[in-house]
N, C-alpha and C. Protein backbone atom coordinates (compact mmCIF):
# COMPACT_ATOMS: atom_id res chain seq x y z
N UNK A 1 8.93 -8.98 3.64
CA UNK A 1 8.89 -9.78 2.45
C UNK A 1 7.93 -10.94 2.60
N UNK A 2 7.78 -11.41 3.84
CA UNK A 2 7.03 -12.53 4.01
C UNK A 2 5.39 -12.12 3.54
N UNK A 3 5.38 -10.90 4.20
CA UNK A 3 3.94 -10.23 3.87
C UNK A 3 3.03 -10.40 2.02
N UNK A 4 4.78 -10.30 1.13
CA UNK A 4 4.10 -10.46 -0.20
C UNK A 4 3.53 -11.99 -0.52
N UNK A 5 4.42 -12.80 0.49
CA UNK A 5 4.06 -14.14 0.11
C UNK A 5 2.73 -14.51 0.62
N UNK A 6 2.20 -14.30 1.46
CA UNK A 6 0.96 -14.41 2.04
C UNK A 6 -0.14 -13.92 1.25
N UNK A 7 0.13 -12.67 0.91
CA UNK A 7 -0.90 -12.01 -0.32
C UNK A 7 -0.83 -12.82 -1.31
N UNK A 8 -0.12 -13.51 -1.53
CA UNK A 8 -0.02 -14.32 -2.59
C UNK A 8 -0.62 -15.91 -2.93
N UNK A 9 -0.63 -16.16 -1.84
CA UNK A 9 -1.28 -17.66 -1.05
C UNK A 9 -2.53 -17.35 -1.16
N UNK A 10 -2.90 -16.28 -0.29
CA UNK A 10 -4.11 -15.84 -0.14
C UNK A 10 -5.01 -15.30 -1.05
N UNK A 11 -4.50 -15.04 -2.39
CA UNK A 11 -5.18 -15.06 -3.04
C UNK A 11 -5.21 -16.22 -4.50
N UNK A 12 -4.52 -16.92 -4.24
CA UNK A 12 -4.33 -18.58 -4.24
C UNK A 12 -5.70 -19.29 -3.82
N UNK A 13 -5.61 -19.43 -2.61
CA UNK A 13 -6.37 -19.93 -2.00
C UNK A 13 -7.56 -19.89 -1.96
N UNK A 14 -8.39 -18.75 -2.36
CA UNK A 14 -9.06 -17.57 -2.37
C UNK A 14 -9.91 -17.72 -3.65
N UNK A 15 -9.43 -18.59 -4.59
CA UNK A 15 -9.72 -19.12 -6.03
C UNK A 15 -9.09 -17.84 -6.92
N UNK A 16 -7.98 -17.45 -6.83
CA UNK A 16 -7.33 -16.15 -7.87
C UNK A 16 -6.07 -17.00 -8.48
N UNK A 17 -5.96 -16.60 -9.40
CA UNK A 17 -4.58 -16.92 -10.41
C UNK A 17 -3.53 -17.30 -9.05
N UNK A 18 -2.78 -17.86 -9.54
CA UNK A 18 -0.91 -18.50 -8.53
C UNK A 18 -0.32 -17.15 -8.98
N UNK A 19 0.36 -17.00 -7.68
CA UNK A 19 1.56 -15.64 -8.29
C UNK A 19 2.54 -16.01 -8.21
N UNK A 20 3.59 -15.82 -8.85
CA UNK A 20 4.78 -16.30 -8.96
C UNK A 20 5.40 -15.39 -7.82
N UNK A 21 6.21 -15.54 -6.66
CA UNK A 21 6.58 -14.95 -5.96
C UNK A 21 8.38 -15.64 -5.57
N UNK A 22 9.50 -14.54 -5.56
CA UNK A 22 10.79 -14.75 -5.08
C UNK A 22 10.85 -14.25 -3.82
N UNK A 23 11.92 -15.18 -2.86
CA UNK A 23 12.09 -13.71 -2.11
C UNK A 23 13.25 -12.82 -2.18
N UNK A 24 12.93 -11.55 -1.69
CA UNK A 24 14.95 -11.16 -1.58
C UNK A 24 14.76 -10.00 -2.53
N UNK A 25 16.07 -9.42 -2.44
CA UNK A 25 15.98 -7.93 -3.28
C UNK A 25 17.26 -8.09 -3.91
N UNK A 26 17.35 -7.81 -5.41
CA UNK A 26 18.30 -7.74 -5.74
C UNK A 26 19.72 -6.73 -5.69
N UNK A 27 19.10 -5.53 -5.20
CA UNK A 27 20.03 -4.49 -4.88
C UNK A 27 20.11 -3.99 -3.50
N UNK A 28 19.97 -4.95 -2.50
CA UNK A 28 20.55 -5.28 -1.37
C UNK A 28 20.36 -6.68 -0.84
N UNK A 29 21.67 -6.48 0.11
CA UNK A 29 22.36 -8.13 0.63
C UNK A 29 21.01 -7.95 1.78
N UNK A 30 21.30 -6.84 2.98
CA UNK A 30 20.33 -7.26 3.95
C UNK A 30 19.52 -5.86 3.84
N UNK A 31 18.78 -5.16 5.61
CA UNK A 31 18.03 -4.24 5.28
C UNK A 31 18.63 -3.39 6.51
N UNK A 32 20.24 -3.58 6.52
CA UNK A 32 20.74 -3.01 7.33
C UNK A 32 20.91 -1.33 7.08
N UNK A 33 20.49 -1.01 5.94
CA UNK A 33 20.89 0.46 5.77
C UNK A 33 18.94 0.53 5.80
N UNK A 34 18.12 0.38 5.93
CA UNK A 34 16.42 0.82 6.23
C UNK A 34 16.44 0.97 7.16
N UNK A 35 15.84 2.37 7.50
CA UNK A 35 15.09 3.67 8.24
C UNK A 35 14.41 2.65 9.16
N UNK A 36 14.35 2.03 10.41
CA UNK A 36 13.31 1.51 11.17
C UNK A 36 12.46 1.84 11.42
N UNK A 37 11.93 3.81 11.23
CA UNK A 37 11.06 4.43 11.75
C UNK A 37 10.20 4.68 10.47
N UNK A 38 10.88 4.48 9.09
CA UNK A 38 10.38 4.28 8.03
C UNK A 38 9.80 3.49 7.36
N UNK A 39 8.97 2.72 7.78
CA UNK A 39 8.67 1.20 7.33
C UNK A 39 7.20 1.25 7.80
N UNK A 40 6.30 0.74 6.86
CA UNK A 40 5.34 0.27 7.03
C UNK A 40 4.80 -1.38 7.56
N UNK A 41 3.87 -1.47 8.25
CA UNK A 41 2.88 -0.38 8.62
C UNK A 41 2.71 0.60 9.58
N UNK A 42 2.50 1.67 9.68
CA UNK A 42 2.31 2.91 10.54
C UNK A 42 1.47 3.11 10.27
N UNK A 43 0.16 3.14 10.51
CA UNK A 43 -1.61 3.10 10.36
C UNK A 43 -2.27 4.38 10.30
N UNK A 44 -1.91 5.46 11.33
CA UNK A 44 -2.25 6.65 11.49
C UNK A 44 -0.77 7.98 11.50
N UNK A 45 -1.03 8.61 10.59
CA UNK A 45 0.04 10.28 10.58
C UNK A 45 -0.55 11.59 10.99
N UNK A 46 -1.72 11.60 11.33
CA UNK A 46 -2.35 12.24 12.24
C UNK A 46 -3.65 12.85 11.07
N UNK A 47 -3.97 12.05 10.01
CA UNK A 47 -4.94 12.75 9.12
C UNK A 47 -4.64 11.78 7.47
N UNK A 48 -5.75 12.32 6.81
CA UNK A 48 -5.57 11.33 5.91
C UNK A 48 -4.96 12.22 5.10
N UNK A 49 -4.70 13.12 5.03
CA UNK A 49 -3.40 13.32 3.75
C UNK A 49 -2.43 13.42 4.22
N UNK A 50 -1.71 13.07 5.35
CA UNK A 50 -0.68 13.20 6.09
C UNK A 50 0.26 11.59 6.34
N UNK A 51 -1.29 10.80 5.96
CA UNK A 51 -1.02 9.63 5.65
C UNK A 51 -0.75 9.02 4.34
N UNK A 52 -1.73 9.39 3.47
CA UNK A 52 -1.12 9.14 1.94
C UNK A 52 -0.08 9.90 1.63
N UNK A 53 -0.08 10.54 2.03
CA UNK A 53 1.69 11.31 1.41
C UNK A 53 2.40 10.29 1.94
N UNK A 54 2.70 10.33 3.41
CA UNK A 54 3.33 9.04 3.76
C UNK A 54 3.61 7.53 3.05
N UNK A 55 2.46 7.36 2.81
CA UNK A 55 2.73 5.95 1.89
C UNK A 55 3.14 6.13 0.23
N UNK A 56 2.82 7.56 -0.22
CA UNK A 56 3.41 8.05 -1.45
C UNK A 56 4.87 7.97 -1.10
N UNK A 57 5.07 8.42 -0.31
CA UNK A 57 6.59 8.73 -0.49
C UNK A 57 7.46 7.83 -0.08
N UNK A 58 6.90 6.43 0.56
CA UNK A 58 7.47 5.23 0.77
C UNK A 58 7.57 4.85 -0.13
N UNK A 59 6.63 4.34 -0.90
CA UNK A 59 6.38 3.43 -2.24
C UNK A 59 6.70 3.99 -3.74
N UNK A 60 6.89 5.44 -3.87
CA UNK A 60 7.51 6.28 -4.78
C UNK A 60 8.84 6.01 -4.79
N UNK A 61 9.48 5.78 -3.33
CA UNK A 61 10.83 5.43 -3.13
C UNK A 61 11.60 3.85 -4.02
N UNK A 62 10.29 3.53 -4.11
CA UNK A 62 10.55 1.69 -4.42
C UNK A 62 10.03 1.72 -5.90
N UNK A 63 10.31 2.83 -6.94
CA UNK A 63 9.33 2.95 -7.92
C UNK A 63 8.53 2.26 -8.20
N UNK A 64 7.00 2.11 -7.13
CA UNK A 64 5.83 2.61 -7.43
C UNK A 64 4.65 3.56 -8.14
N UNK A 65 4.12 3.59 -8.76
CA UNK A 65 3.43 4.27 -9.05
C UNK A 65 2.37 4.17 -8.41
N UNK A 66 0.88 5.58 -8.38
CA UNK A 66 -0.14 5.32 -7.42
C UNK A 66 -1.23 4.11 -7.76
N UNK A 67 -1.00 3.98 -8.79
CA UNK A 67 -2.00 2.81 -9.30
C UNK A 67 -1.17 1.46 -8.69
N UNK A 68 -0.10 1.07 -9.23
CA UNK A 68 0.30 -0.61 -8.51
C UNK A 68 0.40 0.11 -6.67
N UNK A 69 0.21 0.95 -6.31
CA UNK A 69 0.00 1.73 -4.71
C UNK A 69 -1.03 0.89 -4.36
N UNK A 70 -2.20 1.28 -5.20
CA UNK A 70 -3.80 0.91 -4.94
C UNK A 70 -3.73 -0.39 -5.05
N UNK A 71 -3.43 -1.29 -5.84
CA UNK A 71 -3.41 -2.44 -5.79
C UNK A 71 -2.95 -3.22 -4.76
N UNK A 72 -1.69 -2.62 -4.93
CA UNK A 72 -1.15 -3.33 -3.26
C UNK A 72 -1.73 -3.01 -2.30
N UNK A 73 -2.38 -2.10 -1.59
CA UNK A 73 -3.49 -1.73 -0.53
C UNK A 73 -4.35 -2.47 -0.68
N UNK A 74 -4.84 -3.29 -1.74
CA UNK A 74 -5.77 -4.02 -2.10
C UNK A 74 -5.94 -5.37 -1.09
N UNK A 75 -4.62 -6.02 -0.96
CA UNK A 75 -4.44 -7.04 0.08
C UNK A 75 -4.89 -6.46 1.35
N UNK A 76 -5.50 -5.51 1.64
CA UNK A 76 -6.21 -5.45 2.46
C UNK A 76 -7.52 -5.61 2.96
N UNK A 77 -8.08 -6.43 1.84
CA UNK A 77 -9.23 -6.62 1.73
C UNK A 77 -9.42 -8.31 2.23
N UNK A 78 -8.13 -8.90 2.66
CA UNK A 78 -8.24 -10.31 3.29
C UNK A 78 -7.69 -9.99 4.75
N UNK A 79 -7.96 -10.55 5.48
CA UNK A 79 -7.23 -10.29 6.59
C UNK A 79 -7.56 -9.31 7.95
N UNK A 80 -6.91 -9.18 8.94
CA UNK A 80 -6.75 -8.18 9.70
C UNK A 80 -5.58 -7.44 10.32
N UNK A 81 -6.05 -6.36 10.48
CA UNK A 81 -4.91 -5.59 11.18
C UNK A 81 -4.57 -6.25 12.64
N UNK A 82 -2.93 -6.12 13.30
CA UNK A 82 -3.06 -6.56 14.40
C UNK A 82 -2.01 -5.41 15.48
N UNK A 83 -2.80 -5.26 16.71
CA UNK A 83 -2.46 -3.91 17.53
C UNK A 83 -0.60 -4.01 17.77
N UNK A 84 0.70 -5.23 17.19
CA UNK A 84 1.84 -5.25 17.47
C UNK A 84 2.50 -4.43 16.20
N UNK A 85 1.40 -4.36 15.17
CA UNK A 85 2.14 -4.43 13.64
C UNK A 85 1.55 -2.66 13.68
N UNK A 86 0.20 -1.91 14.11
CA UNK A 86 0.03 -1.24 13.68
C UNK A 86 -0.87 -0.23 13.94
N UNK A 87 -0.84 -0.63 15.67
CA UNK A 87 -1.88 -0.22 16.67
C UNK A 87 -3.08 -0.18 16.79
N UNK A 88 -3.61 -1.12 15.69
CA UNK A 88 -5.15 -0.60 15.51
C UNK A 88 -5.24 -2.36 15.71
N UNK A 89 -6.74 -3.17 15.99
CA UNK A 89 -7.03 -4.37 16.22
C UNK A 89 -8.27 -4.52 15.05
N UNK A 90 -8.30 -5.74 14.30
CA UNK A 90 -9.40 -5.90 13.57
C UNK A 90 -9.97 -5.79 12.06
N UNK A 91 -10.81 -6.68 11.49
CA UNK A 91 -10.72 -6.94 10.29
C UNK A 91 -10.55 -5.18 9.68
N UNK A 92 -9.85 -5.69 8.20
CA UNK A 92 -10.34 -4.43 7.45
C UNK A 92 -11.42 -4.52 6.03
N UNK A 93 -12.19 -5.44 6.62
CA UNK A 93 -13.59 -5.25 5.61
C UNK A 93 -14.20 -6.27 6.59
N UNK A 94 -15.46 -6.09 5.78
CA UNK A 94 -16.67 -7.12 6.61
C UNK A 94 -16.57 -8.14 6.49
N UNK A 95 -16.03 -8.80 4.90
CA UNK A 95 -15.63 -9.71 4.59
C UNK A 95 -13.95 -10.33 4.48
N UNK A 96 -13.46 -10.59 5.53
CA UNK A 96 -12.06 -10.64 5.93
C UNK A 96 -11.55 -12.14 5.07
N UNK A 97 -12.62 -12.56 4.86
CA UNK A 97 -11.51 -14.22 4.24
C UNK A 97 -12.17 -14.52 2.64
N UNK A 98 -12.78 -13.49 2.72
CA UNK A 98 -13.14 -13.31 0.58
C UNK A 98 -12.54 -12.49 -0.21
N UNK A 99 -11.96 -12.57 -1.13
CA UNK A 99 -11.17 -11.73 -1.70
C UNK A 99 -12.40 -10.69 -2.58
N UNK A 100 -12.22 -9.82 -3.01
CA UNK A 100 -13.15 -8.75 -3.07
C UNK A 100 -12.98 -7.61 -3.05
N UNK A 101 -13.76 -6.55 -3.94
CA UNK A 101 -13.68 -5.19 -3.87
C UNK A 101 -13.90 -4.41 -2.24
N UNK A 102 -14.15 -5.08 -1.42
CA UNK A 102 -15.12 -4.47 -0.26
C UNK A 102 -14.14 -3.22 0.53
N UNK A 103 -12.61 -3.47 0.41
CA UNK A 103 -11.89 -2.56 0.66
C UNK A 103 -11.81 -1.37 -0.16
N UNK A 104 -11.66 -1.11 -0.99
CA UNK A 104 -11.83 -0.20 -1.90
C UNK A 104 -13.08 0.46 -1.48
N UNK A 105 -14.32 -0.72 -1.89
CA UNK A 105 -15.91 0.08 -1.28
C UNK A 105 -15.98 0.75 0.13
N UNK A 106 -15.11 -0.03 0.91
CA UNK A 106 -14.93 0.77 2.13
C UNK A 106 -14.59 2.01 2.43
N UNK A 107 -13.54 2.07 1.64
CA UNK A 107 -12.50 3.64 1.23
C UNK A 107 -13.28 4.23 0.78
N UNK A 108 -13.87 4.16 0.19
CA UNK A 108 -14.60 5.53 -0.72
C UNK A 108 -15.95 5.70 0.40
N UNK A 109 -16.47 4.65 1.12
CA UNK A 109 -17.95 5.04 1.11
C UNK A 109 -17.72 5.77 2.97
N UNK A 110 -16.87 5.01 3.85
CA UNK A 110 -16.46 5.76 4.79
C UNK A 110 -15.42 6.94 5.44
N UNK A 111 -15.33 7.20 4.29
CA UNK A 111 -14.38 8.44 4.42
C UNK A 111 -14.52 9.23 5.22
């Protein structure tokens, strides 16, 4: 949960609209009944459709749709990955502290 608040700062900060952000879920007390092995981030499923299904079927779970999917992947365009959270080390765009299409451009152009 902390993760949404940060996306949120960060693109605050970043010169983007304030997001209104709560924390907490209304239809659970804690996250004692969540899958530990089910939880993102998990970075690699051994292929990339092995991986988007994966995150389909996480975020389908939380009714998501693939479009607010994409968006939320979008916060990946500030920041970096780090090797405790997700085994991999290092920005995920060139431009790590501008908010920006460059993730998206990334996705499509290094596939």
């Amino acid at each position: 949960m902390a993760c949404h608040y940060y996306i949120s700062v960060c693109v605050e900060e970043s010169g983007g609209p304030t997001i209104p952000y709560n924390t907490g879920r209304v239809d659970m007390v804690d996250g004692a009944t969540s899958d530990p092995d089910d939880r993102l981030p998990n970075a690699d499923y051994g292929g990339k459709d092995k991986t988007v299904s994966n995150i389909r079927r996480i975020f389908y779970r939380m009714g998501f749709t693939d479009g607010e999917i994409v968006a939320l992947m979008g916060a990946h365009a500030m920041g970096r990955c780090h090797t405790q959270d997700s085994g991999f080390w290092g920005p995920w765009s060139f431009a790590e502290t501008t908010f920006s299409n460059e993730y998206f451009r990334l996705l499509v152009e290094e596939r």
